[in-house]
PDB file of N, CA and C in Angstrom:
ATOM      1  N   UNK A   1      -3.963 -53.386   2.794  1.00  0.00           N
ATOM      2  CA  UNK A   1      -3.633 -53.701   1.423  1.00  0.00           C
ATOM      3  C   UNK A   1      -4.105 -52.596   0.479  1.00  0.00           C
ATOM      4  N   UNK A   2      -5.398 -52.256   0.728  1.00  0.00           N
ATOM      5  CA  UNK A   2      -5.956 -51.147  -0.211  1.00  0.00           C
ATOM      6  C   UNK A   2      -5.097 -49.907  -0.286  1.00  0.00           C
ATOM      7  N   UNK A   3      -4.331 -49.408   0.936  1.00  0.00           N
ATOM      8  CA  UNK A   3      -3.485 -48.096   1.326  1.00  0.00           C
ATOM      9  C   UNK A   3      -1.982 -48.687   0.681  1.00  0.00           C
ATOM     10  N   UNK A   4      -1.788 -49.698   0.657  1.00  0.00           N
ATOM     11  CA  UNK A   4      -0.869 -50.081  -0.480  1.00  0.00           C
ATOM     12  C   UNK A   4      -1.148 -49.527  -1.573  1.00  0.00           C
ATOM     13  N   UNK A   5      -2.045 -50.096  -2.459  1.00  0.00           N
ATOM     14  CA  UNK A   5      -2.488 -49.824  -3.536  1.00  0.00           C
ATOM     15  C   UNK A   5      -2.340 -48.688  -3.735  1.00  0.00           C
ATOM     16  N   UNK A   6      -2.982 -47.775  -3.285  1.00  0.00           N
ATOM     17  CA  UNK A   6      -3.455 -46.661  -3.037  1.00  0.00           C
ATOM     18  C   UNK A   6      -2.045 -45.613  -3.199  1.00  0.00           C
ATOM     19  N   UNK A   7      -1.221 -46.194  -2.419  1.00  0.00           N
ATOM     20  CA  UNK A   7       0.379 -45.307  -2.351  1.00  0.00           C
ATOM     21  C   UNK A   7       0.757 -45.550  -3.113  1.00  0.00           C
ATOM     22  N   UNK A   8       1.153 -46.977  -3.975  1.00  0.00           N
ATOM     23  CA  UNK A   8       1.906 -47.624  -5.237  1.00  0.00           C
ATOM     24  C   UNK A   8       1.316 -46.186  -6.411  1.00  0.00           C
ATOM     25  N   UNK A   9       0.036 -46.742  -6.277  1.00  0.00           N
ATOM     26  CA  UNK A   9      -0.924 -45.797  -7.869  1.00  0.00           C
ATOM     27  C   UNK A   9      -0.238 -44.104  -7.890  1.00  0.00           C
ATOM     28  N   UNK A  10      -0.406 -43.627  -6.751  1.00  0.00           N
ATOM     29  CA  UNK A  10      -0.047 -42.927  -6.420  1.00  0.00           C
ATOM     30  C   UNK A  10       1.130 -41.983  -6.790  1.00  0.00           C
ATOM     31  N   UNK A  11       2.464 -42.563  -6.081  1.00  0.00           N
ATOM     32  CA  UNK A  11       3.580 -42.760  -7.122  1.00  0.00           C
ATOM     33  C   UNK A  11       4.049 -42.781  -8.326  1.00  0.00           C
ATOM     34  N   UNK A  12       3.259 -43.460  -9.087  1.00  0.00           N
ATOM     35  CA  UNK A  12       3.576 -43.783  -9.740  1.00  0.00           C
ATOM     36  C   UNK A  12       2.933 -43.138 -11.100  1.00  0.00           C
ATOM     37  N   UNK A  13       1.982 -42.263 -10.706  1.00  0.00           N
ATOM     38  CA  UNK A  13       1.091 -41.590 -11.665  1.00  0.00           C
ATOM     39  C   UNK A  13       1.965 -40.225 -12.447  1.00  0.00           C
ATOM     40  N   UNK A  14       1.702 -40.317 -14.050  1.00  0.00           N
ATOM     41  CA  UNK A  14       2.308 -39.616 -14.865  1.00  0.00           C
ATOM     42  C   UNK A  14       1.680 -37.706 -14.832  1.00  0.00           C
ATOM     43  N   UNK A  15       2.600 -37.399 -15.032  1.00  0.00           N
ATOM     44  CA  UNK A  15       2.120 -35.715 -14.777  1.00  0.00           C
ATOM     45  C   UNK A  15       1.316 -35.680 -16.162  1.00  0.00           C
ATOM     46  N   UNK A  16       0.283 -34.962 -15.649  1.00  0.00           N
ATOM     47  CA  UNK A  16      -1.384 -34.272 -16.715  1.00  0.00           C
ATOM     48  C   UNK A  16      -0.133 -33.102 -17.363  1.00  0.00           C
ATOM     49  N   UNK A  17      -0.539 -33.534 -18.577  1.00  0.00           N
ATOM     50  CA  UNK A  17      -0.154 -32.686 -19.778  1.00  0.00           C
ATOM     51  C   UNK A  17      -1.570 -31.438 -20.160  1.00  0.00           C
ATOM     52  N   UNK A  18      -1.751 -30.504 -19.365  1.00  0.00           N
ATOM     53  CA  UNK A  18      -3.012 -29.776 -19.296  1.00  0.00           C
ATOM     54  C   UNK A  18      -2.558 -28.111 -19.509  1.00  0.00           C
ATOM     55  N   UNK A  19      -3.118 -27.558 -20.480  1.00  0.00           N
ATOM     56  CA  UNK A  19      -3.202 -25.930 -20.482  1.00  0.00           C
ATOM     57  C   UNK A  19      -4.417 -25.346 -19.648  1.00  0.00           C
ATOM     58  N   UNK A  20      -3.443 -24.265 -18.689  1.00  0.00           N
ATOM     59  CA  UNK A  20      -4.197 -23.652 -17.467  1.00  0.00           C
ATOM     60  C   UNK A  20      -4.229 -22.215 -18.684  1.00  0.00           C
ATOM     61  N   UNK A  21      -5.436 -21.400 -18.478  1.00  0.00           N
ATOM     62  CA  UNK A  21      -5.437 -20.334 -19.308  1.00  0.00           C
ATOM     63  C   UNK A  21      -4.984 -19.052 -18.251  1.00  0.00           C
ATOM     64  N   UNK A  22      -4.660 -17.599 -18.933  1.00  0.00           N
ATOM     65  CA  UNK A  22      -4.336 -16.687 -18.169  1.00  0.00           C
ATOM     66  C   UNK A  22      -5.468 -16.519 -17.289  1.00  0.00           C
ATOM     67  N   UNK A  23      -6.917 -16.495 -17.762  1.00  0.00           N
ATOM     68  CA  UNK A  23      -8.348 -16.534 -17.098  1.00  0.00           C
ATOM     69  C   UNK A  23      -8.345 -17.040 -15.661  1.00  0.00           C
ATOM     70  N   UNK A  24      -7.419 -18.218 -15.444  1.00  0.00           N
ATOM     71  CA  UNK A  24      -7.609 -19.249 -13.796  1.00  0.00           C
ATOM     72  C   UNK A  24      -6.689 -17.975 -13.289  1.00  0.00           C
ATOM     73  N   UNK A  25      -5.797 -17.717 -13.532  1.00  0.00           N
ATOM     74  CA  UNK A  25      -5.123 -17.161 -12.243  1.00  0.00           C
ATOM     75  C   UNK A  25      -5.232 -15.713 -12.078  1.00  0.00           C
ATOM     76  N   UNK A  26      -5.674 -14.737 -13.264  1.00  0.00           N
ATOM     77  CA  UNK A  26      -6.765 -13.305 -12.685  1.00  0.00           C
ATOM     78  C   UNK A  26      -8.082 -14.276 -12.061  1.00  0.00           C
ATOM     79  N   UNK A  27      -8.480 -15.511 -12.105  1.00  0.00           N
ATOM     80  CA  UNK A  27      -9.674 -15.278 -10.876  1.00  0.00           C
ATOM     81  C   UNK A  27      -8.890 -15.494  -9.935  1.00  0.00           C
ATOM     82  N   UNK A  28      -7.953 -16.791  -9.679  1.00  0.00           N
ATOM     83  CA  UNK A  28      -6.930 -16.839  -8.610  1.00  0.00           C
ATOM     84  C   UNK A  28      -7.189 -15.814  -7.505  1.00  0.00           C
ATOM     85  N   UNK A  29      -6.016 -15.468  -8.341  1.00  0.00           N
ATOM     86  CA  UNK A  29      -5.792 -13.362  -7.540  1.00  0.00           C
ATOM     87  C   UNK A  29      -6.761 -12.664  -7.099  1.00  0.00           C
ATOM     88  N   UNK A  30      -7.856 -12.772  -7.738  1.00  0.00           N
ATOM     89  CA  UNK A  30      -8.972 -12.267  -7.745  1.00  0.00           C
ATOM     90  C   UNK A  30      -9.776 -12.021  -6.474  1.00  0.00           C
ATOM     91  N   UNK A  31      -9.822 -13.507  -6.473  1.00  0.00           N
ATOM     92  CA  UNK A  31     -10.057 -14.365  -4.606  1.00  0.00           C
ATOM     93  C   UNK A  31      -9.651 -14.055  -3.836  1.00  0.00           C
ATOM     94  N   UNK A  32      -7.921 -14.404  -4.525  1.00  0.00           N
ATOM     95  CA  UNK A  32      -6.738 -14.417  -3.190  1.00  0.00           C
ATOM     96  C   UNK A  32      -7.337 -12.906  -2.183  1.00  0.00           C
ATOM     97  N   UNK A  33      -7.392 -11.765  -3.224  1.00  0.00           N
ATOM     98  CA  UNK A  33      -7.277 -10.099  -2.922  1.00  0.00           C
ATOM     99  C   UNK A  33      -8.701  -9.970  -1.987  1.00  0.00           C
ATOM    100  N   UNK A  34      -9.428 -10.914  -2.296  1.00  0.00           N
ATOM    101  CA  UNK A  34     -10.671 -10.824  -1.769  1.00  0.00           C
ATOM    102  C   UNK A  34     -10.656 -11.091  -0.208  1.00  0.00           C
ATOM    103  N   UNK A  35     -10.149 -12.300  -0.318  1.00  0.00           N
ATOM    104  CA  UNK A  35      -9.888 -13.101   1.336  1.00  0.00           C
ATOM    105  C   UNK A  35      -8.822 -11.987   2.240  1.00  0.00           C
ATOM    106  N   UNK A  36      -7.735 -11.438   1.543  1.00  0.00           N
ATOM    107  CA  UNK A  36      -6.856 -10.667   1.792  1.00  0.00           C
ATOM    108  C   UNK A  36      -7.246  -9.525   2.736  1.00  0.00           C
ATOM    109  N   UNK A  37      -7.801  -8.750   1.650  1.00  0.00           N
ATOM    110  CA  UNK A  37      -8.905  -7.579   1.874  1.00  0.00           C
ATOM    111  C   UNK A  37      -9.952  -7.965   2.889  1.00  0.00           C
ATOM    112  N   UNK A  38     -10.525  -8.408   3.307  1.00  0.00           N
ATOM    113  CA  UNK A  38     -11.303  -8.705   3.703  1.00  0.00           C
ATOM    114  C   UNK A  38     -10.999  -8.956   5.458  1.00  0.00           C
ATOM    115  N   UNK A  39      -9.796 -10.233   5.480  1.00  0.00           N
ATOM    116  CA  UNK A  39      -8.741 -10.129   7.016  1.00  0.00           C
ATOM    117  C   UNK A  39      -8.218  -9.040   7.399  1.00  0.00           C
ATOM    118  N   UNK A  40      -8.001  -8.163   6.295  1.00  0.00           N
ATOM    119  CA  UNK A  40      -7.244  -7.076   6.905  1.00  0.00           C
ATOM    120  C   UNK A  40      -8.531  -6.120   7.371  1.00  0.00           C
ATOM    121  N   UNK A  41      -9.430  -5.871   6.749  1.00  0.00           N
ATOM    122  CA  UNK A  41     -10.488  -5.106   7.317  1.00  0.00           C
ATOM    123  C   UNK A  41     -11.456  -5.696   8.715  1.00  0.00           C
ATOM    124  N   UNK A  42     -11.622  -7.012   8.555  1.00  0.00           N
ATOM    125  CA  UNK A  42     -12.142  -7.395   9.969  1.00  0.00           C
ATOM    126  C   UNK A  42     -11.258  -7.064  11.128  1.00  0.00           C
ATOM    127  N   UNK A  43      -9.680  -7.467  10.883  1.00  0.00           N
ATOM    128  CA  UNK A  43      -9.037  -6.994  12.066  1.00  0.00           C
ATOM    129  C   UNK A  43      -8.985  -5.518  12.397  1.00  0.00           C
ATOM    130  N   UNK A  44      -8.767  -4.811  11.141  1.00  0.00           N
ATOM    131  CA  UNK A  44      -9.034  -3.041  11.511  1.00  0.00           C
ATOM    132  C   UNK A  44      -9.905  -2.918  12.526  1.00  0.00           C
ATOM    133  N   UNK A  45     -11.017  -3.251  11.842  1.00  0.00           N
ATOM    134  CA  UNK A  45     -12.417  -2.898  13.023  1.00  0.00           C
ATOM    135  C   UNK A  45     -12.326  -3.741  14.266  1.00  0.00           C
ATOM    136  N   UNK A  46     -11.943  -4.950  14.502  1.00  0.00           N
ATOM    137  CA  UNK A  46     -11.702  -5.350  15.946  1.00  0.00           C
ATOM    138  C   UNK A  46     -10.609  -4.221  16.525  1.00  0.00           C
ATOM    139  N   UNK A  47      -9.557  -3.890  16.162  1.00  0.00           N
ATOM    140  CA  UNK A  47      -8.553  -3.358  16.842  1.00  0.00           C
ATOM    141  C   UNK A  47      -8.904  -1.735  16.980  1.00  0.00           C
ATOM    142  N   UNK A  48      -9.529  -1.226  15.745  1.00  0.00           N
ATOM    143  CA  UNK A  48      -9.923  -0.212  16.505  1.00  0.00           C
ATOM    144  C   UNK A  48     -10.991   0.637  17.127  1.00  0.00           C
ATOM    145  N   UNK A  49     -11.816  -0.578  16.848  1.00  0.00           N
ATOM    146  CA  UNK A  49     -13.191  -0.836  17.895  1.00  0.00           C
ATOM    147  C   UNK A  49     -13.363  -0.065  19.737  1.00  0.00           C
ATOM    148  N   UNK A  50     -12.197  -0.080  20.054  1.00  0.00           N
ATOM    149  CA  UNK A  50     -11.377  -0.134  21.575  1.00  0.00           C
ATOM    150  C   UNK A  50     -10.635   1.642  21.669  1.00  0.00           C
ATOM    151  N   UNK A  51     -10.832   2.163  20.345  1.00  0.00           N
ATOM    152  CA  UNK A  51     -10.357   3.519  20.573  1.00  0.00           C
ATOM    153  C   UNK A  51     -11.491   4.509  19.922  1.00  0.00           C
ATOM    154  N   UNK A  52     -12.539   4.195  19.215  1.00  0.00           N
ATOM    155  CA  UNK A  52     -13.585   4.754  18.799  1.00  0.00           C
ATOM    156  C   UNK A  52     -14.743   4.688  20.143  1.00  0.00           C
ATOM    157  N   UNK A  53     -14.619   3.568  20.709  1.00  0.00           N
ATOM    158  CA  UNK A  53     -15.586   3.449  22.149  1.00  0.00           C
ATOM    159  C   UNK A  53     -14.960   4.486  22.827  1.00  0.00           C
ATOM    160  N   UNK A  54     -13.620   4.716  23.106  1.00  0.00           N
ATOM    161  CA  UNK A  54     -13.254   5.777  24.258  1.00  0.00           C
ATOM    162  C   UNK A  54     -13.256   6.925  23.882  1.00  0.00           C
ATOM    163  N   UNK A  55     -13.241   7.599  22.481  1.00  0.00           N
ATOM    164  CA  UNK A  55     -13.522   8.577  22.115  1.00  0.00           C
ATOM    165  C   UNK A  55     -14.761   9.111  22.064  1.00  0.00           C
ATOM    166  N   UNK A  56     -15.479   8.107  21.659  1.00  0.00           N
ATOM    167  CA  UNK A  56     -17.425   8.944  22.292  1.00  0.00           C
ATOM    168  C   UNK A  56     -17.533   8.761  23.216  1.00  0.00           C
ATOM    169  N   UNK A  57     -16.498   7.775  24.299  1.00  0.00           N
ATOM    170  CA  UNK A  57     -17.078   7.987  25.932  1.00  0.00           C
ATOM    171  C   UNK A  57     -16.649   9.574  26.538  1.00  0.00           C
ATOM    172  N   UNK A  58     -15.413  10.237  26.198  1.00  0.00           N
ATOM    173  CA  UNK A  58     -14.983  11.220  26.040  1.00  0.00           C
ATOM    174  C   UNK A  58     -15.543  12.198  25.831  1.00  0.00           C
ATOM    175  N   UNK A  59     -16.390  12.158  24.650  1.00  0.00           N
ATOM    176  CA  UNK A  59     -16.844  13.319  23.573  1.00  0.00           C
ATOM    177  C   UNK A  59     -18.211  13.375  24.536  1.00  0.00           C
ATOM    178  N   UNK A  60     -18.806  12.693  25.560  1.00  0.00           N
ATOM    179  CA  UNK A  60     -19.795  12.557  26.306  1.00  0.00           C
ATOM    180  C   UNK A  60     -19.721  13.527  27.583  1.00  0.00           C
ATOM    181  N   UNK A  61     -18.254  13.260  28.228  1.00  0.00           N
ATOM    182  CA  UNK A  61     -18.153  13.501  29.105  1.00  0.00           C
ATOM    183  C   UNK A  61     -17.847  15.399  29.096  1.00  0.00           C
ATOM    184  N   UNK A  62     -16.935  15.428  27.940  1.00  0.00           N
ATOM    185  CA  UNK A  62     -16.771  16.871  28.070  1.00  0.00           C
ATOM    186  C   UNK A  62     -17.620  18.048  27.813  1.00  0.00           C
ATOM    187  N   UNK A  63     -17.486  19.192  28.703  1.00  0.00           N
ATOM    188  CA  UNK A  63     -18.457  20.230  29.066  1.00  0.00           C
ATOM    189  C   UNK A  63     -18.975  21.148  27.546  1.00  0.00           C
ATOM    190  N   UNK A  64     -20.425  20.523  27.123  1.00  0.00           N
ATOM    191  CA  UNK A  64     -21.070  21.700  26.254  1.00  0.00           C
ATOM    192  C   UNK A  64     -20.755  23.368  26.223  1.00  0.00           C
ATOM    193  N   UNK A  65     -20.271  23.796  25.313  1.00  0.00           N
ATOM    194  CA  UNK A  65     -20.309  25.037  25.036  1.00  0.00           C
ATOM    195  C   UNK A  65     -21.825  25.769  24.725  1.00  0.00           C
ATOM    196  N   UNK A  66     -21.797  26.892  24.989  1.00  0.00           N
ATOM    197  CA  UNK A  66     -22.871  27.842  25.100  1.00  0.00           C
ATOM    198  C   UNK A  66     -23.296  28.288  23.478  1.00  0.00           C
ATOM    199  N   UNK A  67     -24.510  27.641  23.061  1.00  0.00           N
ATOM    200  CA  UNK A  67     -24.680  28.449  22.067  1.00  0.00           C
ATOM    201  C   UNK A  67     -24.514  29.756  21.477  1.00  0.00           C
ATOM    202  N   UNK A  68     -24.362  30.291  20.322  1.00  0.00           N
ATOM    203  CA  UNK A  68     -24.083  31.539  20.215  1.00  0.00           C
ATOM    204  C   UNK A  68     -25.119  32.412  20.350  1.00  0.00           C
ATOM    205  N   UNK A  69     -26.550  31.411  20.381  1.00  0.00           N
ATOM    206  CA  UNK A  69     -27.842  32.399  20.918  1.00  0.00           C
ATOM    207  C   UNK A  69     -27.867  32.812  22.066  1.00  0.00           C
ATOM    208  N   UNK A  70     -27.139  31.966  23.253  1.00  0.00           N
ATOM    209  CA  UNK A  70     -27.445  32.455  24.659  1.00  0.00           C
ATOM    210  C   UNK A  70     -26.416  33.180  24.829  1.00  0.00           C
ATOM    211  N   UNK A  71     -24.813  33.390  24.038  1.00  0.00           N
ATOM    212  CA  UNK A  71     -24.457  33.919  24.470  1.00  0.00           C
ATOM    213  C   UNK A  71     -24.496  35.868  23.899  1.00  0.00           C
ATOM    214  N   UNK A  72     -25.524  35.868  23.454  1.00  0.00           N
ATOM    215  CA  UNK A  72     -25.692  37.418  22.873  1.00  0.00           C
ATOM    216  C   UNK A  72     -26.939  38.209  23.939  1.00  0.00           C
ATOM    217  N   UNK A  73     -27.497  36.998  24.068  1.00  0.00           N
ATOM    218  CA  UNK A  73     -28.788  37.843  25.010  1.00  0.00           C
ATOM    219  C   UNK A  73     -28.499  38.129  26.331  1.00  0.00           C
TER     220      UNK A  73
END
């Protein structure tokens, strides 16, 4: 009975006659750019997490060059 109620009121309720200022939706956006920014940079670094590891495994493996001190003496 109450979820009656509840749906009837519901229905039946008149639209809020309310001024939203320009202020709500630059913070809106504000947010939105935040959350945005933010997914797009966590996934950057997961995805290229996997090609920065193989490049210093790389940069490890390949053969040191001879200083220019040893190579004069």
């Amino acid at each position: 009975m109450r979820g009656l109620l509840f749906l009837v009121l519901l229905l039946t309720a008149c639209a809020a006659q309310a001024y939203i200022g320009p202020g709500a939706g630059v913070s809106f956006f504000g947010s939105l750019w935040a959350i945005v920014v933010g997914v797009v940079l966590s996934l950057a670094a997961v995805l290229i997490w996997p090609l920065r590891w193989a490049l210093r495994r790389l940069r490890r493996r390949a053969p040191q060059a001879p200083a220019a001190s040893d190579r004069d003496a």
